[in-house]
PDB file of N, CA and C in Angstrom:
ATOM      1  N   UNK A   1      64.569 -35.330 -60.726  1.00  0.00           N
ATOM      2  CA  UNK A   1      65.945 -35.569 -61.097  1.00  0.00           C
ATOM      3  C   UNK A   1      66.145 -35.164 -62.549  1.00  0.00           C
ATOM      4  N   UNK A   2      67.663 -34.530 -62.757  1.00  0.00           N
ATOM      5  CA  UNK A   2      67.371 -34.628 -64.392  1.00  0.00           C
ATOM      6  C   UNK A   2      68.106 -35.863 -64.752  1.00  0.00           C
ATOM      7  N   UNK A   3      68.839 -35.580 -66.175  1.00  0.00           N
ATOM      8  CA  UNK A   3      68.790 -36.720 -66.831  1.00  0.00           C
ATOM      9  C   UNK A   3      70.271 -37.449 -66.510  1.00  0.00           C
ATOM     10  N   UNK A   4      70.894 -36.512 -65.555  1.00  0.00           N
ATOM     11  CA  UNK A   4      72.307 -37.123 -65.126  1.00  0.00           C
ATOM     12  C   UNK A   4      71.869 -38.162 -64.320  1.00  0.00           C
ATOM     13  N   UNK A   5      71.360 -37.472 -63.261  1.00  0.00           N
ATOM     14  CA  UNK A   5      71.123 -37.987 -61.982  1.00  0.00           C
ATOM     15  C   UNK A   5      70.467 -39.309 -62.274  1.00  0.00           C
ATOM     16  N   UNK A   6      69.334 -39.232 -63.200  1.00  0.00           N
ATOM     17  CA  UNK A   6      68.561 -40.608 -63.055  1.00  0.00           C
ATOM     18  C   UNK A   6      69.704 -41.733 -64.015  1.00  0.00           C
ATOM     19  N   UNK A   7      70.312 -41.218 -65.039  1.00  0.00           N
ATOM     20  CA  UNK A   7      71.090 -41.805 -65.589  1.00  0.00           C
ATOM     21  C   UNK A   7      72.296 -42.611 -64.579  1.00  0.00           C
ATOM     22  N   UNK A   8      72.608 -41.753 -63.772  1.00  0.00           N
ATOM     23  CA  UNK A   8      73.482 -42.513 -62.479  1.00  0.00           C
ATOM     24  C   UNK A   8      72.626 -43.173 -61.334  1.00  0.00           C
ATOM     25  N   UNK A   9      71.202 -42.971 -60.829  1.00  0.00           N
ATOM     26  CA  UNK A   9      70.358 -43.799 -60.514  1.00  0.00           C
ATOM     27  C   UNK A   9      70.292 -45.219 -60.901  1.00  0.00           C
ATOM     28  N   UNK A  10      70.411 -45.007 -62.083  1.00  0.00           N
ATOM     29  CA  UNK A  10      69.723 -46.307 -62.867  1.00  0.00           C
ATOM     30  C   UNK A  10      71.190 -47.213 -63.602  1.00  0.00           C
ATOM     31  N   UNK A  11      72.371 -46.465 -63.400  1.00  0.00           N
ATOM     32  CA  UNK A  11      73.483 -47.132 -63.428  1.00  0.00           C
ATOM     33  C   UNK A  11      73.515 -47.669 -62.034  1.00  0.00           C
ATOM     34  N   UNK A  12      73.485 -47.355 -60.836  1.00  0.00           N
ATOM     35  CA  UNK A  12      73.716 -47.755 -59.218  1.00  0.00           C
ATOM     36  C   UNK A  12      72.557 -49.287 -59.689  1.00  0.00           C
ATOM     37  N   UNK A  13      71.647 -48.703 -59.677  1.00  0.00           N
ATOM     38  CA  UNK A  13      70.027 -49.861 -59.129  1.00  0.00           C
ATOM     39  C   UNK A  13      71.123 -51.313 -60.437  1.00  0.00           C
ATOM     40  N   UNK A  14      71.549 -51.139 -61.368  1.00  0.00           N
ATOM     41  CA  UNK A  14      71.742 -52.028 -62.150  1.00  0.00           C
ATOM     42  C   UNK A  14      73.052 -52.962 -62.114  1.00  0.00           C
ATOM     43  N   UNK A  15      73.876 -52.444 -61.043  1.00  0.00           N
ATOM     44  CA  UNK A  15      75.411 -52.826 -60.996  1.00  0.00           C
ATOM     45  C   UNK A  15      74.533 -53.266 -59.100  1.00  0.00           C
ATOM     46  N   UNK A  16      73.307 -53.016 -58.572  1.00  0.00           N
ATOM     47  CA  UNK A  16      73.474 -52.948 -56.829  1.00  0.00           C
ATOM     48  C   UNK A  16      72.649 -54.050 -56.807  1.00  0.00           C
ATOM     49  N   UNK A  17      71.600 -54.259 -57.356  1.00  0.00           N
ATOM     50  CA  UNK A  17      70.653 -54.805 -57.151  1.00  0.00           C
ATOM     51  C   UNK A  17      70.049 -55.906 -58.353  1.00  0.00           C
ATOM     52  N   UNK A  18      69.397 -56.644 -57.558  1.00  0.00           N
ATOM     53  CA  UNK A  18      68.592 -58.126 -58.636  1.00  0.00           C
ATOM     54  C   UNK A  18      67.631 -57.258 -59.163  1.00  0.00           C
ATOM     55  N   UNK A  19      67.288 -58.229 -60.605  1.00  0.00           N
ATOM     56  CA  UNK A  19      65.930 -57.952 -61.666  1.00  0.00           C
ATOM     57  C   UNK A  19      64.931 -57.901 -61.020  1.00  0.00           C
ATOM     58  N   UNK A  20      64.903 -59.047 -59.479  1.00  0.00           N
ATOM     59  CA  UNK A  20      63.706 -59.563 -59.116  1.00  0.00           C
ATOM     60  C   UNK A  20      63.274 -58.626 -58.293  1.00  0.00           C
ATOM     61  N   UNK A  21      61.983 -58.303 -57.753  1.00  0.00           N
ATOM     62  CA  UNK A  21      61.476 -57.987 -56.776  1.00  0.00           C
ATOM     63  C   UNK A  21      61.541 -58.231 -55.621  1.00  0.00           C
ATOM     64  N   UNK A  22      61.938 -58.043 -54.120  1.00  0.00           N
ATOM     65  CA  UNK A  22      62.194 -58.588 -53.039  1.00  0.00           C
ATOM     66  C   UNK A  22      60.536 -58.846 -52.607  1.00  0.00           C
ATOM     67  N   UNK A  23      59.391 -57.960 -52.773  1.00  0.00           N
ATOM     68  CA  UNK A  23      58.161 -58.208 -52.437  1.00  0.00           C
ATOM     69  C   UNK A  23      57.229 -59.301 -52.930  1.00  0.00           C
ATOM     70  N   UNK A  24      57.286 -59.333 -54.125  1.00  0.00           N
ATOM     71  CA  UNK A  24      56.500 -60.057 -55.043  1.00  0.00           C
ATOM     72  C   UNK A  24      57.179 -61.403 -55.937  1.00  0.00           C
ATOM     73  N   UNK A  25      58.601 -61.162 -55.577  1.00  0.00           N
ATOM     74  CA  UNK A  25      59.607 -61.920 -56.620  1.00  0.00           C
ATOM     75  C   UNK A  25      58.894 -61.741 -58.228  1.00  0.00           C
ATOM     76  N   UNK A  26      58.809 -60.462 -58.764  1.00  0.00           N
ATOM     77  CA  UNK A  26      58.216 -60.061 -59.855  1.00  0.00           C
ATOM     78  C   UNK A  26      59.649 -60.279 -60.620  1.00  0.00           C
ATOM     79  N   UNK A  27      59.287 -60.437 -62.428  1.00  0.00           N
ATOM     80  CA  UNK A  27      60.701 -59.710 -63.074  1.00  0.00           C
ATOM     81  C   UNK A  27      60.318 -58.934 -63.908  1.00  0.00           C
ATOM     82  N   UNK A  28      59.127 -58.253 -64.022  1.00  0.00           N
ATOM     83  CA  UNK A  28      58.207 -57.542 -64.661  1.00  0.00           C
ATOM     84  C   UNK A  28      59.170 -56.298 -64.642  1.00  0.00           C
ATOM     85  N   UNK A  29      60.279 -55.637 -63.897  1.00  0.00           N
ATOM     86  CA  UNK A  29      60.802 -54.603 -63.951  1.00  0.00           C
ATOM     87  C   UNK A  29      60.704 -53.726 -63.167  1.00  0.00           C
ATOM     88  N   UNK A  30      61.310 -52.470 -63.062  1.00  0.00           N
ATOM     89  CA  UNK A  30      61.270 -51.244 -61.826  1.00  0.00           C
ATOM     90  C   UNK A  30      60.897 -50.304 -62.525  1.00  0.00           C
ATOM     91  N   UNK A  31      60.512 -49.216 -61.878  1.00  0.00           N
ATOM     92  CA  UNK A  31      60.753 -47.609 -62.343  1.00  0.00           C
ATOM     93  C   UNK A  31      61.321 -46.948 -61.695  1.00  0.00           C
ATOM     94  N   UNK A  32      61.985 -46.298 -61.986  1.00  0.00           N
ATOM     95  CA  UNK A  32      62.384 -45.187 -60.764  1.00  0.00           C
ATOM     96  C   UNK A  32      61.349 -44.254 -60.688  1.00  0.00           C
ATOM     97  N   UNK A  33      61.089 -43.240 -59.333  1.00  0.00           N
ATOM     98  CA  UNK A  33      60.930 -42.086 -58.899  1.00  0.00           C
ATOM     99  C   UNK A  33      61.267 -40.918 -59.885  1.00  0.00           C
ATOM    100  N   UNK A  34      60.274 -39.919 -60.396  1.00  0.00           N
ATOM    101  CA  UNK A  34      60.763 -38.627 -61.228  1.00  0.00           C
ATOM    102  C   UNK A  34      61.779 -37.625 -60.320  1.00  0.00           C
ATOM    103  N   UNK A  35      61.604 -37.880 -59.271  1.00  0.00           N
ATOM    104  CA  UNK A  35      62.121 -36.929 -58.372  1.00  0.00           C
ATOM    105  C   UNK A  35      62.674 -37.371 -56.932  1.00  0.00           C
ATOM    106  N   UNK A  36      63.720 -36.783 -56.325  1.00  0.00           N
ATOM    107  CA  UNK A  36      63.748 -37.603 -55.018  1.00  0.00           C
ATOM    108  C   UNK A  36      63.140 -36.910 -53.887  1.00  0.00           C
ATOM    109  N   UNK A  37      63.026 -37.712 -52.799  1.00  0.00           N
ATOM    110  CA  UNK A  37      61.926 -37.362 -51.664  1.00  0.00           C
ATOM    111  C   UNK A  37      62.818 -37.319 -50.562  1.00  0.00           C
ATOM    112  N   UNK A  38      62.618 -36.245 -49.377  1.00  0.00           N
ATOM    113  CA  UNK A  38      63.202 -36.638 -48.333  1.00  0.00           C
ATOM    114  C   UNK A  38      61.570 -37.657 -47.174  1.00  0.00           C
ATOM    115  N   UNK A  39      62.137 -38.149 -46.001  1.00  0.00           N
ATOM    116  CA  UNK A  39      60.988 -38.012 -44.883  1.00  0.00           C
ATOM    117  C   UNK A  39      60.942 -37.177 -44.274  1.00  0.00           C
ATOM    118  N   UNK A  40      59.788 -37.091 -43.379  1.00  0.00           N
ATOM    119  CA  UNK A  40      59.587 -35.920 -42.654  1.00  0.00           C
ATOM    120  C   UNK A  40      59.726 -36.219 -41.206  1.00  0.00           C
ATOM    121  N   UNK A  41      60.314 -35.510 -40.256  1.00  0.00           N
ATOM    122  CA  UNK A  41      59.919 -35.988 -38.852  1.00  0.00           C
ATOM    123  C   UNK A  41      58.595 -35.206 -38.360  1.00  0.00           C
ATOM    124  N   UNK A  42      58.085 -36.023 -37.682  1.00  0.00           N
ATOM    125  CA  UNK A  42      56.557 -35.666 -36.783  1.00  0.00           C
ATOM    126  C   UNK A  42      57.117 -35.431 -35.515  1.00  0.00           C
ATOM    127  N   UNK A  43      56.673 -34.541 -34.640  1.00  0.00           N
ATOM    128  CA  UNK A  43      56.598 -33.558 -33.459  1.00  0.00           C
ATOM    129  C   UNK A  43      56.065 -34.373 -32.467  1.00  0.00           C
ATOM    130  N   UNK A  44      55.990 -33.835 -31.674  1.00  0.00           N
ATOM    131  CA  UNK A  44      54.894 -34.463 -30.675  1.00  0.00           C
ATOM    132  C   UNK A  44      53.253 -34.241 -31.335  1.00  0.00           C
ATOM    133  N   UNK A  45      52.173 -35.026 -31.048  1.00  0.00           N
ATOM    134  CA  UNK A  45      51.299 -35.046 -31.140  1.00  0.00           C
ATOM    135  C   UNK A  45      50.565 -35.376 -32.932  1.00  0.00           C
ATOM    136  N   UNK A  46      52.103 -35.969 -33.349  1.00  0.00           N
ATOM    137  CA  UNK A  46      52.035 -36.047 -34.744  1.00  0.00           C
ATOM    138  C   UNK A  46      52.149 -34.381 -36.142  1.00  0.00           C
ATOM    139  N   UNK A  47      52.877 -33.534 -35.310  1.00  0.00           N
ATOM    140  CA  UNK A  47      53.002 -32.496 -36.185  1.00  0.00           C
ATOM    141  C   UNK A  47      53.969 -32.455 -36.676  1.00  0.00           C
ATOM    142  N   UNK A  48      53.836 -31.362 -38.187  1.00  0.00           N
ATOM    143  CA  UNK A  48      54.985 -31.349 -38.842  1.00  0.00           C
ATOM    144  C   UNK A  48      56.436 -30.769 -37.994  1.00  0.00           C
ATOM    145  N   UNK A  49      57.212 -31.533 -38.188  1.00  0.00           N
ATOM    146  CA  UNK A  49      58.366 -30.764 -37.799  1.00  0.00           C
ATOM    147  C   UNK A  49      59.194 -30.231 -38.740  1.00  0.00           C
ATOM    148  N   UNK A  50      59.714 -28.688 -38.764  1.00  0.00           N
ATOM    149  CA  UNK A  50      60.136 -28.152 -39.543  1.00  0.00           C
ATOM    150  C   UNK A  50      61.744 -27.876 -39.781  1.00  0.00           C
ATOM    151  N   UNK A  51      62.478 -28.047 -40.114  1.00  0.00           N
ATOM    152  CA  UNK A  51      64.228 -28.030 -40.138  1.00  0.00           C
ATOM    153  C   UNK A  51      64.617 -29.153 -39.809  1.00  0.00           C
ATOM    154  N   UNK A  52      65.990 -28.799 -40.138  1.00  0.00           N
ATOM    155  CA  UNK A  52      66.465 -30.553 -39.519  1.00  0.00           C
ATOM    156  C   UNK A  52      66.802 -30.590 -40.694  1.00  0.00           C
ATOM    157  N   UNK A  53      67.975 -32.142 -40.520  1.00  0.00           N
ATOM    158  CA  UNK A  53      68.500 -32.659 -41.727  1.00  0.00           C
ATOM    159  C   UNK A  53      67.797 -33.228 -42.821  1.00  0.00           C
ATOM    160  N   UNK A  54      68.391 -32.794 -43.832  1.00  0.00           N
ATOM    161  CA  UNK A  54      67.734 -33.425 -45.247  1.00  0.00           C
ATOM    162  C   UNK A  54      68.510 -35.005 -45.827  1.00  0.00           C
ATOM    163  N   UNK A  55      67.205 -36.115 -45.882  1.00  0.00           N
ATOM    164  CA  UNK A  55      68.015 -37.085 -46.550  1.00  0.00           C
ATOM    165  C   UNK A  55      67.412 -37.208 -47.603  1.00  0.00           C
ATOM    166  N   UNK A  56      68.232 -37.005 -49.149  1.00  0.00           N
ATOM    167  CA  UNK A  56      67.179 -37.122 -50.119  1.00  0.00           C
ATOM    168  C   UNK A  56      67.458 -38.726 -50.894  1.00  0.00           C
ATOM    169  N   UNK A  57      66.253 -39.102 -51.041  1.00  0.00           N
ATOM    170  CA  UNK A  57      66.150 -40.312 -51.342  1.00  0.00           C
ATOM    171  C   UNK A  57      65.295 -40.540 -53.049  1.00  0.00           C
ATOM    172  N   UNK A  58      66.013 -42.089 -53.230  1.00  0.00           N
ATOM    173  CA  UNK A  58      65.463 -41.966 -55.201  1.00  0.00           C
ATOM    174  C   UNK A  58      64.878 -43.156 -54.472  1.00  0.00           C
ATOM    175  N   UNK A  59      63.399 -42.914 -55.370  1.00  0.00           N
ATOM    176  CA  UNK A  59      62.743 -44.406 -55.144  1.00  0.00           C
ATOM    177  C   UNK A  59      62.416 -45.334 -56.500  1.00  0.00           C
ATOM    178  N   UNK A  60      62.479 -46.508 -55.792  1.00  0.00           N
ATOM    179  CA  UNK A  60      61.976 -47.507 -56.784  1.00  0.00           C
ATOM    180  C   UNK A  60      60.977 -48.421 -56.538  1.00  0.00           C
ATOM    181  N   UNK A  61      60.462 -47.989 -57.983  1.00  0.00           N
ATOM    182  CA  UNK A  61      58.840 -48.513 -58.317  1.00  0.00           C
ATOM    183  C   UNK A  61      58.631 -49.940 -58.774  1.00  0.00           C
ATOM    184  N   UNK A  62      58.335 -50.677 -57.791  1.00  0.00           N
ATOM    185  CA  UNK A  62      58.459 -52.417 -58.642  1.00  0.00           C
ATOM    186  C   UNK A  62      56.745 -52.342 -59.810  1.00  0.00           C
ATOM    187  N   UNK A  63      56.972 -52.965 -60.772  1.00  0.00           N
ATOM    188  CA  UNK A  63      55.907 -52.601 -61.748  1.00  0.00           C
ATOM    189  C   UNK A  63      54.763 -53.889 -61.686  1.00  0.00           C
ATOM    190  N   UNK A  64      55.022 -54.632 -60.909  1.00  0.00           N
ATOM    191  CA  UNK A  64      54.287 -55.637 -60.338  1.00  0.00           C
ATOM    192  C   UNK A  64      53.286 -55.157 -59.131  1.00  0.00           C
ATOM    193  N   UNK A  65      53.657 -55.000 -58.325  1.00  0.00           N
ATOM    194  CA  UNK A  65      53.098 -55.225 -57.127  1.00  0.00           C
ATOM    195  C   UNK A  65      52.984 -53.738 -56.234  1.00  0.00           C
ATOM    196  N   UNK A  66      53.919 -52.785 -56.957  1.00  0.00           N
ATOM    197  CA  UNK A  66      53.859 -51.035 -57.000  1.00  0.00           C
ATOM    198  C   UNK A  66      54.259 -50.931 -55.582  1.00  0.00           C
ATOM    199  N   UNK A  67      55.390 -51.657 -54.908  1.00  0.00           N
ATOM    200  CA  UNK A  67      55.793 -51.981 -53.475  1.00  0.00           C
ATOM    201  C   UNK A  67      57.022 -50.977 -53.975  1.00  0.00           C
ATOM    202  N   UNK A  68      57.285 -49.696 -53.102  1.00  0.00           N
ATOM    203  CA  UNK A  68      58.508 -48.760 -53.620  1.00  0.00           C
ATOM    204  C   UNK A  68      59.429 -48.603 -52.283  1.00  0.00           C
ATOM    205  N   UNK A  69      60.710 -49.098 -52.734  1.00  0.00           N
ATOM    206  CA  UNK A  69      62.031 -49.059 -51.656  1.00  0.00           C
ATOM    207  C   UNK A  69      62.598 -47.871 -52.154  1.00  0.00           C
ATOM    208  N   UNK A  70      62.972 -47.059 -50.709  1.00  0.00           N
ATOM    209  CA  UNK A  70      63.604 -45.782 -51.023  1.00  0.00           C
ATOM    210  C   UNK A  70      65.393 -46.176 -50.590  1.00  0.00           C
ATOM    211  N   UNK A  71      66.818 -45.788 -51.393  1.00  0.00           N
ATOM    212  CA  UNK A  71      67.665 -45.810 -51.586  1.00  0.00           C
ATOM    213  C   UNK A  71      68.078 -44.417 -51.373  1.00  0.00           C
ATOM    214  N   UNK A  72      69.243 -44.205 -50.327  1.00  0.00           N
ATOM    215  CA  UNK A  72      70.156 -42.749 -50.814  1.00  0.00           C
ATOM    216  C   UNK A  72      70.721 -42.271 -51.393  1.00  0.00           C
ATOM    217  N   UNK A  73      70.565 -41.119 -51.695  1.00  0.00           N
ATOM    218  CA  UNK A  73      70.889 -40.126 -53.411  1.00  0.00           C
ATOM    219  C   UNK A  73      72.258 -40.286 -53.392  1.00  0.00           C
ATOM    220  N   UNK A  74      72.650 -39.525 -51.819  1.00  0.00           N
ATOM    221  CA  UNK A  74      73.930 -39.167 -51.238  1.00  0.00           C
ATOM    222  C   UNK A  74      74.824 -40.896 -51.759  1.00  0.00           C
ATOM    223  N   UNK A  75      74.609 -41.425 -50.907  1.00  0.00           N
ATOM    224  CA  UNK A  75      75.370 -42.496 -51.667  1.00  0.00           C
ATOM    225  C   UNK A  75      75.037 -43.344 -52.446  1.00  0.00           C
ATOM    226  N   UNK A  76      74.143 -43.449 -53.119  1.00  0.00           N
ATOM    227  CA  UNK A  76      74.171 -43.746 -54.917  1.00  0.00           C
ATOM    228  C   UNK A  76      75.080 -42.314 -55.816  1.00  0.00           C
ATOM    229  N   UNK A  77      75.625 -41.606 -55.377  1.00  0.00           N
ATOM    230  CA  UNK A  77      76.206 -40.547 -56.194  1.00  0.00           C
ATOM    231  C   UNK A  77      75.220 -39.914 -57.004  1.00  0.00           C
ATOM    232  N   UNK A  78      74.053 -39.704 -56.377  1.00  0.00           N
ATOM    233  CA  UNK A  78      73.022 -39.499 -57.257  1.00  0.00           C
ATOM    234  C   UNK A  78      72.623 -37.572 -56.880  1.00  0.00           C
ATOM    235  N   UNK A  79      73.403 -37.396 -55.944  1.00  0.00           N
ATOM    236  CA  UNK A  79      73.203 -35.879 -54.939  1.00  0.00           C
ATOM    237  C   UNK A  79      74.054 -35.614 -54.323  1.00  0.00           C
ATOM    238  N   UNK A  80      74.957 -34.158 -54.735  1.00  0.00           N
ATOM    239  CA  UNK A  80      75.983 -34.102 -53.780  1.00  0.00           C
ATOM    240  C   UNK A  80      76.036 -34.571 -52.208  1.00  0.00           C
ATOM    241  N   UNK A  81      77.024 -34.517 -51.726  1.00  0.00           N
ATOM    242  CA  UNK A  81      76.819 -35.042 -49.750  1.00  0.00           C
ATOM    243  C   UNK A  81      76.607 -33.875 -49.235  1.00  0.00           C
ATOM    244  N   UNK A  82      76.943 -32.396 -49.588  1.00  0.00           N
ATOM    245  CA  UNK A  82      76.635 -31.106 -48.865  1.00  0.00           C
ATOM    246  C   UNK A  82      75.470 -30.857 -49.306  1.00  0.00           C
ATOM    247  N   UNK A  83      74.242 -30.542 -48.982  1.00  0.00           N
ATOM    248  CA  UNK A  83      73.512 -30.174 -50.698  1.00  0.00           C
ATOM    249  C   UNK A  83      73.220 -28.372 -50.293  1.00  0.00           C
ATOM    250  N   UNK A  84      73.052 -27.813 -50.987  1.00  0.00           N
ATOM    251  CA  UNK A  84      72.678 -26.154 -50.898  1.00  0.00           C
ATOM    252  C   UNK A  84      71.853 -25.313 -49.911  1.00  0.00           C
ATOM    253  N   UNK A  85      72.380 -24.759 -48.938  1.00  0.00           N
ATOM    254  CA  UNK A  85      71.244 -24.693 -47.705  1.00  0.00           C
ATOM    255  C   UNK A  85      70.853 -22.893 -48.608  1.00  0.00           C
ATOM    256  N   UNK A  86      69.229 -23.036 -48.196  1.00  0.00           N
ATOM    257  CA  UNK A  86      68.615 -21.714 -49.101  1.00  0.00           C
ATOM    258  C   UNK A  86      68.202 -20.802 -47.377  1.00  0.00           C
ATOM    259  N   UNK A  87      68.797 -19.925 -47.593  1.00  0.00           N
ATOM    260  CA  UNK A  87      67.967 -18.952 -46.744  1.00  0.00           C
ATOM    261  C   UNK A  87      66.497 -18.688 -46.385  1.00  0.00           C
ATOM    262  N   UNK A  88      66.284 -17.635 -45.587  1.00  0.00           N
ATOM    263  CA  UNK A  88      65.135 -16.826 -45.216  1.00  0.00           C
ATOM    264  C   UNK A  88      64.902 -16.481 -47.299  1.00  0.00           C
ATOM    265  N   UNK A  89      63.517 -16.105 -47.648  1.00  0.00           N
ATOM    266  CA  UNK A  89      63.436 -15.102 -48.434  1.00  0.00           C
ATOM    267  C   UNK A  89      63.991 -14.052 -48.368  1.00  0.00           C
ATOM    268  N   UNK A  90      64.441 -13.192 -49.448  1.00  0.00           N
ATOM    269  CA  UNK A  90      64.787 -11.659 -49.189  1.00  0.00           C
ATOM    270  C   UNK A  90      63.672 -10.525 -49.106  1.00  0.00           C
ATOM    271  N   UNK A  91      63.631  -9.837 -48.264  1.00  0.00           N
ATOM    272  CA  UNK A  91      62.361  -8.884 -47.952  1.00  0.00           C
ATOM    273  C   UNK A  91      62.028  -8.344 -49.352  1.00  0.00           C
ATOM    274  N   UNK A  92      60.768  -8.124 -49.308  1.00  0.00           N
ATOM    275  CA  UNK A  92      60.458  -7.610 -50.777  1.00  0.00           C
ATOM    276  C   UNK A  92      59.930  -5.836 -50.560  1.00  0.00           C
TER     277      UNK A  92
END
């Protein structure tokens, strides 16, 4: 994320959510995620599955107990709702 995004991350987590930890009831604090993550779906037989929708997610790092809840970008305003679909490479 750069410094908007986490800056509006960390405005959402602070207006959405308690000091405390839901795992540990820590107040030791959070971190956020440097970057957001989507999941992946698995195939049959446990393989990667490839395409498909993207949900990108900001996570947070409880600094206690290192138990991390993932939140959506899309609605934390943290990632547009369309986000940029990239093509094939261009032949070289």
């Amino acid at each position: 994320m750069d410094g908007e995004q986490k800056a509006k991350a960390e405005a959402w987590f602070n207006t959405h959510l308690s000091a405390v930890c839901a795992s540990c009831n820590s107040h030791l604090g959070f971190t956020i995620l440097p970057s957001t993550v989507t999941p992946i779906k698995l195939g049959e037989n446990n393989s990667l599955h490839m395409g498909g929708e993207i949900i990108p997610l900001v996570g947070l790092l409880c600094n206690n107990c290192y138990n991390i809840r993932f939140f959506s970008a899309i609605l934390m305003g943290v990632t547009p709702k369309e986000l940029p679909v990239r093509g094939p490479a261009p032949d070289a």
